[in-house]
Protein backbone atom coordinates (compact mmCIF):
# COMPACT_ATOMS: atom_id res chain seq x y z
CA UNK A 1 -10.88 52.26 -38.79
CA UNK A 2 -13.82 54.56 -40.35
CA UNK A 3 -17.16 53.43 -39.77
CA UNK A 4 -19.41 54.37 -42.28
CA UNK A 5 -22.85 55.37 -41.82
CA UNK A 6 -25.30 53.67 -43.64
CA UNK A 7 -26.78 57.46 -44.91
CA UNK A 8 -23.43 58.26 -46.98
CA UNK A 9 -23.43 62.04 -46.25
CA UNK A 10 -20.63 64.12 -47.83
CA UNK A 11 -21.20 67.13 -49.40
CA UNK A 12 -20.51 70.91 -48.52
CA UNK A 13 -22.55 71.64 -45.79
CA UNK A 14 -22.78 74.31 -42.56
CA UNK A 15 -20.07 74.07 -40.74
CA UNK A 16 -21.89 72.79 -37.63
CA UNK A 17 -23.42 69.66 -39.71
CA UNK A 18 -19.75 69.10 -41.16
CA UNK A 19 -18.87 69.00 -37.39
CA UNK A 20 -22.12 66.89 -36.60
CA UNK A 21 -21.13 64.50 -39.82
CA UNK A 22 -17.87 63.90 -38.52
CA UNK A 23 -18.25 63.39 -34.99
CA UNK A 24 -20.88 60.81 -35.84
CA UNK A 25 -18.26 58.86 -38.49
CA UNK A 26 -15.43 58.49 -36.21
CA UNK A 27 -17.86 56.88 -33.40
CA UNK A 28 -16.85 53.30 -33.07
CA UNK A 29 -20.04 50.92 -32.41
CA UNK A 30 -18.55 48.62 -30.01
CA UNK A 31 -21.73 46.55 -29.62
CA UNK A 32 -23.80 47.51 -32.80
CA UNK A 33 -27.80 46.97 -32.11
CA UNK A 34 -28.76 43.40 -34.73
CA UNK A 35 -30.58 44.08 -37.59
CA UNK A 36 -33.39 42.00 -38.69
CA UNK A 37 -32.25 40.57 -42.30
CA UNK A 38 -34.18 41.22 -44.72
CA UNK A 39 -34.87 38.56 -47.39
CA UNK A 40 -33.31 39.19 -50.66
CA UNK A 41 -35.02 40.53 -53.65
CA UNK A 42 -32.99 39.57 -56.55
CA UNK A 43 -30.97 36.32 -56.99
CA UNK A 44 -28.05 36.36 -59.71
CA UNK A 45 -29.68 35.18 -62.99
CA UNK A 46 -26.44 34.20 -64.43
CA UNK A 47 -24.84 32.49 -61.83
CA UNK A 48 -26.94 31.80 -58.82
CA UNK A 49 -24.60 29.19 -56.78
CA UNK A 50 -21.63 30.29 -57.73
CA UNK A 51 -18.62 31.38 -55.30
CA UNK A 52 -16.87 34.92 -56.44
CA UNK A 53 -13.94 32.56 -57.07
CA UNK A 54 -16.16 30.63 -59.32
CA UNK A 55 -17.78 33.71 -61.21
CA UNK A 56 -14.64 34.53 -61.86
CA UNK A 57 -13.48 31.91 -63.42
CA UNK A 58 -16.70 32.28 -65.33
CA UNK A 59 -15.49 36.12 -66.51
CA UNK A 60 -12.16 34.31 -67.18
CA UNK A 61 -13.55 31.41 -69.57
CA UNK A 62 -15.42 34.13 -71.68
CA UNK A 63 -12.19 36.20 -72.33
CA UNK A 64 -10.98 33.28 -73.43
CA UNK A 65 -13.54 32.25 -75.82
CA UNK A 66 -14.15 35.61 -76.60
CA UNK A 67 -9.91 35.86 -77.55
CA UNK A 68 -9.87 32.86 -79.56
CA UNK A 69 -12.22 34.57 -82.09
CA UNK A 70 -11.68 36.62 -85.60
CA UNK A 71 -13.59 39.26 -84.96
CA UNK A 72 -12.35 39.54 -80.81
CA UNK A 73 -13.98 41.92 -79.31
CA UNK A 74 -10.99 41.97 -76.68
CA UNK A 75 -8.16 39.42 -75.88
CA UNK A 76 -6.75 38.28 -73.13
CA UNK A 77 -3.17 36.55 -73.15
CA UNK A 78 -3.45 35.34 -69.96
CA UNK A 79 -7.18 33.83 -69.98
CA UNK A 80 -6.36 30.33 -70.75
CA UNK A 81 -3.61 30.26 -68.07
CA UNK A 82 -6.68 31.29 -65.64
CA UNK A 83 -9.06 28.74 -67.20
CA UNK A 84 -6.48 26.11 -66.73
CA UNK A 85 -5.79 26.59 -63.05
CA UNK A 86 -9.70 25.94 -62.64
CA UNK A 87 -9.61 22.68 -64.55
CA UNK A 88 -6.89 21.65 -62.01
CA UNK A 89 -8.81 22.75 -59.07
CA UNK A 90 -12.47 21.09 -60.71
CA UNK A 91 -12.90 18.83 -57.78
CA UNK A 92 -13.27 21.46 -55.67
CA UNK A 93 -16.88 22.59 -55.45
CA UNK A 94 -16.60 25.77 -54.26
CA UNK A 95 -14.95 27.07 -58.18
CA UNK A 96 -16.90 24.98 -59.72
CA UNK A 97 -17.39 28.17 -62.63
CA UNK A 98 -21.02 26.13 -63.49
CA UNK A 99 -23.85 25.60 -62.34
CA UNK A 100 -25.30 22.38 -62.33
CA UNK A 101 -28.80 23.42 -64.05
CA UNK A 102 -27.07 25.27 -66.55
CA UNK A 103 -28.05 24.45 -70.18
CA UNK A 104 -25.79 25.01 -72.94
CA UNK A 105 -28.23 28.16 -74.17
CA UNK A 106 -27.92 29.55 -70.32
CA UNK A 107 -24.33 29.14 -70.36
CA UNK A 108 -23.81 30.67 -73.91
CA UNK A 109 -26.43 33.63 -73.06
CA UNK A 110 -24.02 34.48 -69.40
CA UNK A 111 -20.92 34.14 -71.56
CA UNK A 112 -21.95 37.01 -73.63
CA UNK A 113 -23.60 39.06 -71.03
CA UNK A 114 -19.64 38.88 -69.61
CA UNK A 115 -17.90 39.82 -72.96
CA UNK A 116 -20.01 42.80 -73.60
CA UNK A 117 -20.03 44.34 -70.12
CA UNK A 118 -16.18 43.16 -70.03
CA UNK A 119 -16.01 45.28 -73.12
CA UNK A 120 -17.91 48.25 -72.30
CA UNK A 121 -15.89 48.52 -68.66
CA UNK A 122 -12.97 48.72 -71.02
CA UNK A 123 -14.16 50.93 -73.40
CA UNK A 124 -15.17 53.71 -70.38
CA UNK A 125 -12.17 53.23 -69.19
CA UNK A 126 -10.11 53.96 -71.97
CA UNK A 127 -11.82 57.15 -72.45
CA UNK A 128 -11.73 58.21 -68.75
CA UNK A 129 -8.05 57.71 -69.26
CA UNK A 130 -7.43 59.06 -73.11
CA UNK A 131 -9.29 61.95 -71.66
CA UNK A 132 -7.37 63.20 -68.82
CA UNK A 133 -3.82 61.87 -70.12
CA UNK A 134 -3.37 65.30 -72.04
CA UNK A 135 -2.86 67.16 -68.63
CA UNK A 136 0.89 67.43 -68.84
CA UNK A 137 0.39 69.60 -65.68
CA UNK A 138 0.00 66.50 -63.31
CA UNK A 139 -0.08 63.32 -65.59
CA UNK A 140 -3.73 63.31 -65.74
CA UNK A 141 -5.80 63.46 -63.22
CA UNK A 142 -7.53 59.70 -63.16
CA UNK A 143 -4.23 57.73 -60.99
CA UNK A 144 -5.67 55.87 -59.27
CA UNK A 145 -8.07 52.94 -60.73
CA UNK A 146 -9.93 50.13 -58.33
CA UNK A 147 -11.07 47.04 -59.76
CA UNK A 148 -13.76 45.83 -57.16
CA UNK A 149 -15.55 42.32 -57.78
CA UNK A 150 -13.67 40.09 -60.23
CA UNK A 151 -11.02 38.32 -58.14
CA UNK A 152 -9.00 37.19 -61.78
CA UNK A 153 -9.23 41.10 -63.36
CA UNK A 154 -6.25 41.08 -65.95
CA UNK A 155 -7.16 44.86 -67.01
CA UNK A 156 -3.73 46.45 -65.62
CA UNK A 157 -1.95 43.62 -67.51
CA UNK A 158 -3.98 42.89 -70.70
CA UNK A 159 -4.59 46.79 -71.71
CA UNK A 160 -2.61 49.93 -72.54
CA UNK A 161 -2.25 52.71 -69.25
CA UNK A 162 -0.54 55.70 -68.89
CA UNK A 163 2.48 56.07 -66.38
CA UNK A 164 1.62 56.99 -63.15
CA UNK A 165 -1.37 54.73 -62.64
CA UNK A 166 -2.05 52.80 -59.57
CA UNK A 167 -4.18 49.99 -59.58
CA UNK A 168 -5.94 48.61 -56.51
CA UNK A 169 -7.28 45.08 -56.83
CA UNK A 170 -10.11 44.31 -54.57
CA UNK A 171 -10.95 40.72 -53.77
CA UNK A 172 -10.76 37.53 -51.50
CA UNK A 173 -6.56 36.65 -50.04
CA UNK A 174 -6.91 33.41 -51.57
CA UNK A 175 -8.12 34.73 -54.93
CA UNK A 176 -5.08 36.85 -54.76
CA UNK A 177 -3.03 33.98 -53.94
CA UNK A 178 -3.71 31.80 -57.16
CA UNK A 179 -4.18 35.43 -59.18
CA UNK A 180 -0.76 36.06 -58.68
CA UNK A 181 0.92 32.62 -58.96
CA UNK A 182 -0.72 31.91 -62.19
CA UNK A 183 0.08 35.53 -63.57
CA UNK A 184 3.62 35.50 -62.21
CA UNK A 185 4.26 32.42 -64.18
CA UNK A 186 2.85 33.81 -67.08
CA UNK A 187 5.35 36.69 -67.33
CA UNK A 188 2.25 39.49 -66.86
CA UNK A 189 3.52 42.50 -65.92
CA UNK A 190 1.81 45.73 -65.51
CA UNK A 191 2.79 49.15 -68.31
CA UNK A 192 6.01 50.57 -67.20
CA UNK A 193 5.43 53.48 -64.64
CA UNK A 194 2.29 51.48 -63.22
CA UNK A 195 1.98 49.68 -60.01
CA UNK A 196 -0.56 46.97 -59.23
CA UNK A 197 -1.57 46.58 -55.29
CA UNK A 198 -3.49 43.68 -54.56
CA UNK A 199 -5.99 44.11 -51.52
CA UNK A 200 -7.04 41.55 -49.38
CA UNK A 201 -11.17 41.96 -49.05
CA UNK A 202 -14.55 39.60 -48.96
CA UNK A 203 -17.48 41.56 -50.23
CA UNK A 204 -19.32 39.06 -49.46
CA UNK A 205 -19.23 40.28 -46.08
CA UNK A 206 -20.85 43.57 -46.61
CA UNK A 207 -23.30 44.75 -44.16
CA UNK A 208 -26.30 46.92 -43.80
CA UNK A 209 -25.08 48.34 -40.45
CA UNK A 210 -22.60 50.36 -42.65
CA UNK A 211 -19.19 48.09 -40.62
CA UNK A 212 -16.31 48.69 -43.31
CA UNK A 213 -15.19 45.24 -45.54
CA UNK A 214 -12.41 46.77 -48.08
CA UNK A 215 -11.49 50.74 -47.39
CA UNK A 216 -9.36 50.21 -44.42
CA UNK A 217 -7.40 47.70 -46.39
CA UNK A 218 -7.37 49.90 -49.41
CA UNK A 219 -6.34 53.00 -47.52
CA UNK A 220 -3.59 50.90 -46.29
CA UNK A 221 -2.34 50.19 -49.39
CA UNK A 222 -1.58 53.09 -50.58
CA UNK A 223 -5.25 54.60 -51.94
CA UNK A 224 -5.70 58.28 -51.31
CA UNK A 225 -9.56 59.11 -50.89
CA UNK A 226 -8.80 62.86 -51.12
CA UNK A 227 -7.58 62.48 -55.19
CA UNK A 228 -9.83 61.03 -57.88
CA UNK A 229 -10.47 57.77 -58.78
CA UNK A 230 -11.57 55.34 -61.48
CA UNK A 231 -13.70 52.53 -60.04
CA UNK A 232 -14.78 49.32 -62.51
CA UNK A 233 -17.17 47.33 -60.64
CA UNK A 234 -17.77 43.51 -62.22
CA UNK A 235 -18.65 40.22 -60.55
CA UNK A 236 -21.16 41.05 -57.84
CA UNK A 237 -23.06 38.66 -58.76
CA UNK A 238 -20.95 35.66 -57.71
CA UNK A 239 -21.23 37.69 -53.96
CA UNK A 240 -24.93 36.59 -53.60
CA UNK A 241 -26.18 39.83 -51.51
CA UNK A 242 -29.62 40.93 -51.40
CA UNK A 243 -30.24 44.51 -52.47
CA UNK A 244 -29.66 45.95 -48.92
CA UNK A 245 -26.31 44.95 -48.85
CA UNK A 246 -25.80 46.03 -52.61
CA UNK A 247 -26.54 49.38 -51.56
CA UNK A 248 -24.26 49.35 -48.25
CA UNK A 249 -21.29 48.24 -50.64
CA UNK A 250 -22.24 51.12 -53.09
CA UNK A 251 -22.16 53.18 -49.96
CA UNK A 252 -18.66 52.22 -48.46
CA UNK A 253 -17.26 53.27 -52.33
CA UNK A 254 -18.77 56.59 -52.16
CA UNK A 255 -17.39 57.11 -48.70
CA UNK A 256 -13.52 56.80 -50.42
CA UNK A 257 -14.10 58.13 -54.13
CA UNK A 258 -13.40 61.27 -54.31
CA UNK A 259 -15.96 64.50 -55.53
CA UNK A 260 -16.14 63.73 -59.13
CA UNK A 261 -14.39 60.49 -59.07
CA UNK A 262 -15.83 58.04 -62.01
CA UNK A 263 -17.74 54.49 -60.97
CA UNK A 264 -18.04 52.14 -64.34
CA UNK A 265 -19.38 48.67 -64.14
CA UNK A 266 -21.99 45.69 -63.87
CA UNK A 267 -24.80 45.81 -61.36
CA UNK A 268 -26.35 42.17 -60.15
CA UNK A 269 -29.40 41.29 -61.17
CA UNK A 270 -32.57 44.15 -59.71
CA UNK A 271 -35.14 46.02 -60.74
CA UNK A 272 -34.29 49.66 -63.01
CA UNK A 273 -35.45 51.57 -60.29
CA UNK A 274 -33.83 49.97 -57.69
CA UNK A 275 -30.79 50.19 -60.06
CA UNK A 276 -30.77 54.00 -60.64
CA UNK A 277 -31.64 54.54 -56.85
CA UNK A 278 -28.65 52.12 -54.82
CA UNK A 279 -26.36 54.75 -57.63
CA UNK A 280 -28.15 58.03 -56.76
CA UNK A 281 -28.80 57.91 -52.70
CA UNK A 282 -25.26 57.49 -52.35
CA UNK A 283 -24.04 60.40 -54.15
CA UNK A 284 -23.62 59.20 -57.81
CA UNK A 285 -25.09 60.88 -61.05
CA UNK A 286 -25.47 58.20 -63.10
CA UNK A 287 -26.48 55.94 -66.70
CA UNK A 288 -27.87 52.84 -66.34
CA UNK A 289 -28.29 50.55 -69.50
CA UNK A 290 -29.98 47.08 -69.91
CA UNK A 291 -28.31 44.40 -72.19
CA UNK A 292 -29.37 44.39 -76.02
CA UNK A 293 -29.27 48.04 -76.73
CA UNK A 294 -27.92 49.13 -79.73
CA UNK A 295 -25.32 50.68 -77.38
CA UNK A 296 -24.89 47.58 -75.62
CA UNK A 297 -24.77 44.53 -77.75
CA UNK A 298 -21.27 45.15 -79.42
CA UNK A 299 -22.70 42.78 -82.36
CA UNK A 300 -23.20 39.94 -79.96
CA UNK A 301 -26.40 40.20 -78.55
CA UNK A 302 -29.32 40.02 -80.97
CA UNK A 303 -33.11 40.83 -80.57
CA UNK A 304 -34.00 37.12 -80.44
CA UNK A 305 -31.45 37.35 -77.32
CA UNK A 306 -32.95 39.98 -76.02
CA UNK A 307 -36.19 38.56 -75.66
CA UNK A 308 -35.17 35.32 -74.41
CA UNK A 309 -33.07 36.60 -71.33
CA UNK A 310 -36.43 39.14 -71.04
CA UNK A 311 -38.25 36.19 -70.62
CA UNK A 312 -35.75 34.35 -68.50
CA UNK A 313 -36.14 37.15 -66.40
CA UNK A 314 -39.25 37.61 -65.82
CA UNK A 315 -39.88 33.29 -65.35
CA UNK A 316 -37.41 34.22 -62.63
CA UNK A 317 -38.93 37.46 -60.70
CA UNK A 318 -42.65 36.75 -60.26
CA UNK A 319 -44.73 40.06 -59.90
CA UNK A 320 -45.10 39.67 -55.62
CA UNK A 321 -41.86 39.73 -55.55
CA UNK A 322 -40.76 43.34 -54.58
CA UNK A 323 -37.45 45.29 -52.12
CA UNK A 324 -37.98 47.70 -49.67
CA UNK A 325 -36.28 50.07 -51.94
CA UNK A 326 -38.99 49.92 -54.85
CA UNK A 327 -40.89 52.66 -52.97
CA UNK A 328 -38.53 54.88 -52.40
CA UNK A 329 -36.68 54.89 -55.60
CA UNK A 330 -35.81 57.92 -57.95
CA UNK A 331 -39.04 58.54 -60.43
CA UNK A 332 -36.56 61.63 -62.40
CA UNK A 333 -33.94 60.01 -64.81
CA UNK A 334 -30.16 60.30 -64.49
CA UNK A 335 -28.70 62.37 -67.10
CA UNK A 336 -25.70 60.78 -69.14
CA UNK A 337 -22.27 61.89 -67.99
CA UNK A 338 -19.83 62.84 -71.20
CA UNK A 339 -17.85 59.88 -70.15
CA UNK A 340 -20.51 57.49 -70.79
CA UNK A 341 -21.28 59.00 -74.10
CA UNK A 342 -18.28 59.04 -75.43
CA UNK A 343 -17.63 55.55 -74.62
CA UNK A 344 -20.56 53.96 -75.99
CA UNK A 345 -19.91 56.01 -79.47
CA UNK A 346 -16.96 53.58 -80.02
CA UNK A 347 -19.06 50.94 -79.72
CA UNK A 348 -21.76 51.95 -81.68
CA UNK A 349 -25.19 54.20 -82.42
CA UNK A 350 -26.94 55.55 -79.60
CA UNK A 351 -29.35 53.21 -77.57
CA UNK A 352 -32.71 52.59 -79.32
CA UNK A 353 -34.87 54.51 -76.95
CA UNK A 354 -38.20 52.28 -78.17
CA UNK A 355 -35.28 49.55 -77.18
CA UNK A 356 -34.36 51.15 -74.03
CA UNK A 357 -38.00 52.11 -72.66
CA UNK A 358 -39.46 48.38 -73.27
CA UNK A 359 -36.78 46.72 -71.63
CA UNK A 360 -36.79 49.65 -68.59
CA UNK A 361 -40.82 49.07 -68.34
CA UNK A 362 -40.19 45.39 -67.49
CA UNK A 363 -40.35 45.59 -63.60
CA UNK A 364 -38.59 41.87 -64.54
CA UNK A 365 -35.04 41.94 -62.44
CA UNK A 366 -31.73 41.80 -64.72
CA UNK A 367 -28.66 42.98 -64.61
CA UNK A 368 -27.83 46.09 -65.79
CA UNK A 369 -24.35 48.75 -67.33
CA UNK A 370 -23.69 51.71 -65.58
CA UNK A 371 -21.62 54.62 -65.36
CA UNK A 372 -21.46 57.29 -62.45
CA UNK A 373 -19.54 60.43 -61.32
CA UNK A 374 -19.31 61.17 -57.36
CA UNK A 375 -21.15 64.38 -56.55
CA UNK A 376 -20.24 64.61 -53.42
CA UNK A 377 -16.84 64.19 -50.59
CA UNK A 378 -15.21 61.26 -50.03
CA UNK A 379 -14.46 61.34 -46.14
CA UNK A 380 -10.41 62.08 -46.94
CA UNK A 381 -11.97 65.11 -48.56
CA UNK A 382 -14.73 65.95 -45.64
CA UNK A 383 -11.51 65.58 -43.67
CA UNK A 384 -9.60 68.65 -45.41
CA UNK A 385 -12.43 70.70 -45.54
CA UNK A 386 -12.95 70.43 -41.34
CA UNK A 387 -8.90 70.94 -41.33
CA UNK A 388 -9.33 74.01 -43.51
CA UNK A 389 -12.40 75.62 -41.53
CA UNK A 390 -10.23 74.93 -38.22
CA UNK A 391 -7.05 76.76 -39.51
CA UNK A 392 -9.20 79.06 -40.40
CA UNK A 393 -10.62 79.72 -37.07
CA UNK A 394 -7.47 79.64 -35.57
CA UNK A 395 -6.58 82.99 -37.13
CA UNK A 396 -9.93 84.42 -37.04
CA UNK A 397 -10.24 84.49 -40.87
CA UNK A 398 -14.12 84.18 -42.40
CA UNK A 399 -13.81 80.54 -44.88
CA UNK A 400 -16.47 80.68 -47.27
CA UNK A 401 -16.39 76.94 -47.31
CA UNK A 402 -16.43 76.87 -50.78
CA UNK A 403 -14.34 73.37 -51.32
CA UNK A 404 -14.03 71.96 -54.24
């Protein structure tokens, strides 16, 4: 097992760091030293109590709702066979998909909040792949996709992929359990030439001491950190962690995605700095986007709904309120990665930056769209390189240790 060090180092360095680097990953910490905990910063604003099965079933409903619609932005057969395993399962508390506070306006508002960032995970993620499919050479080069947060993701069923893709499905055994019942029964099948492995994880479980919850698992099942990667990330929020623990998660997926790898998805709810700096200190050039843009409404969020959830927010994170991270994070912004750009062209004109810079200014937490590109190793690359210098060595031939 890898354990990964809270710093997330990988990128071409002197040999004797690489050798450093390595020699401190592959230490085991039998008796790791406690931490003290630090108090969360940020509490989910759509879903507060809520278990990841729950929030789930929350994504689930609002496919549905969002299917049964003229003007769909998406549709998902397989929603309402999801939706109805939840009724039968209502007694059970812990996917109960509501919470108990929840007004109808509340409920509405996190319904759309799911559609659009349902829809603009789908939209990156049709261009990563439309993008890369024209390599005839190797079948392009984005084969491997992880979906990391919603246990209930129909993505490898519900959409079009190319052969040769590989999905990895992050999330809880027992999620997988009624997952694949309920889909099974359904007829879902994944695009001919695809293959769907389901890995058994709780993210909920991730630490700040760095201890591994998913990548052993996910190694096991097939995933090859040394090739790149397309990671959509959706459904933290039902994982309750505090920012800390955020940002260890963020870090184990940098440790496996490979240098230039692509990292789409939904962050919980946090500050914009905090945001752009959990993405950036762990390797990742990225764009991060509030709700209510013109680039992120899809026609479904309006400037009335803008301002409410602005002031929802900001009811919700009172101004002493502030994370250890606030101090440290990233003043210069993150450029915008072609990816992103092309993406949120199909969806409409660029983000209002009078739009953008209000709703950035607002130290209020929310959740927030991103998109990122690794910009450094994964440790299956780090692993080549060091296997590469030593071959080297071993016939006394200079390595310029320029890996890529």
């Amino acid at each position: 097992m890898q354990h990964l060090h809270p710093s997330c180092w990988r990128t071409c360095l002197p040999k004797d760091a690489h050798a450093a680097l390595l020699s401190q990953r592959n230490q085991r910490l039998h008796t790791p030293s406690p931490k003290k905990a630090r108090g969360s910063t940020f509490q989910s604003i759509a879903c507060s109590c809520l278990s990841p099965f729950g929030r789930s079933y929350d994504l689930a409903q609002a496919r549905l709702h969002e299917s049964a619609r003229p003007d769909a932005l998406l549709r998902d057969p397989y929603a309402a066979a999801l939706c109805a395993q939840q009724q039968q399962n209502s007694t059970d508390t812990a996917t109960s998909s509501s919470t108990p506070s929840s007004s109808p306006s509340h409920q509405q508002q996190q319904s759309t909040q799911d559609i659009i960032s349902t829809k603009y995970i789908d939209d990156t993620l049709d261009v990563a792949m439309a993008s890369t499919s024209m390599n005839t050479i190797n079948r392009g080069d984005y084969q491997q996709v992880v979906l990391l947060g919603d246990a209930l993701d129909t993505r490898p069923f519900r959409t079009l992929w190319p052969k040769g893709t590989m999905f990895f499905l992050v999330a809880p055994a027992e999620a997988h359990r009624v997952a694949d019942k309920v889909l099974k029964e359904q007829g879902a099948r994944v695009p001919s030439g695809c293959l769907l492995r389901r890995v058994p994880a709780d993210l909920s479980k991730a630490q700040e001491d760095g201890e591994p919850v998913f990548l052993p698992q996910l190694e096991r099942a097939g995933y090859q950190g040394s090739n790149l990667s397309v990671w959509a990330i959706q459904g933290l929020d039902g994982f309750n962690l505090n920012t800390p623990r955020v940002h260890a998660l963020f870090c184990e997926v940098a440790s496996a995605a490979a240098y230039h790898s692509l990292l789409v998805g939904e962050l919980p709810a946090m500050q914009h700095k905090e945001a752009e700096h959990i993405l950036a200190e762990v390797g990742f050039l990225s764009t991060v986007l509030p709700f209510g843009t013109d680039a992120t409404s899809y026609g479904r969020w309006s400037h009335a709904s803008r301002q409410e959830y602005d002031e929802a927010c900001s009811s919700q994170a009172p101004d002493s309120i502030r994370s250890e991270h606030e101090s440290q994070c990233l003043t210069a912004g993150s450029e915008q990665s072609h990816f992103d750009g092309e993406a949120r062209s199909q969806s409409g004109s660029p983000a209002s930056s009078s739009d953008l810079n209000s709703t950035i200014g607002n130290d209020a937490a929310r959740k927030w769209l991103f998109t990122s590109q690794q910009m450094r190793l994964s440790f299956a690359q780090m692993d080549v390189y060091t296997t590469h210098l030593a071959a080297a060595e071993e016939v006394d031939e200079d390595f310029t240790g320029n890996f890529s």
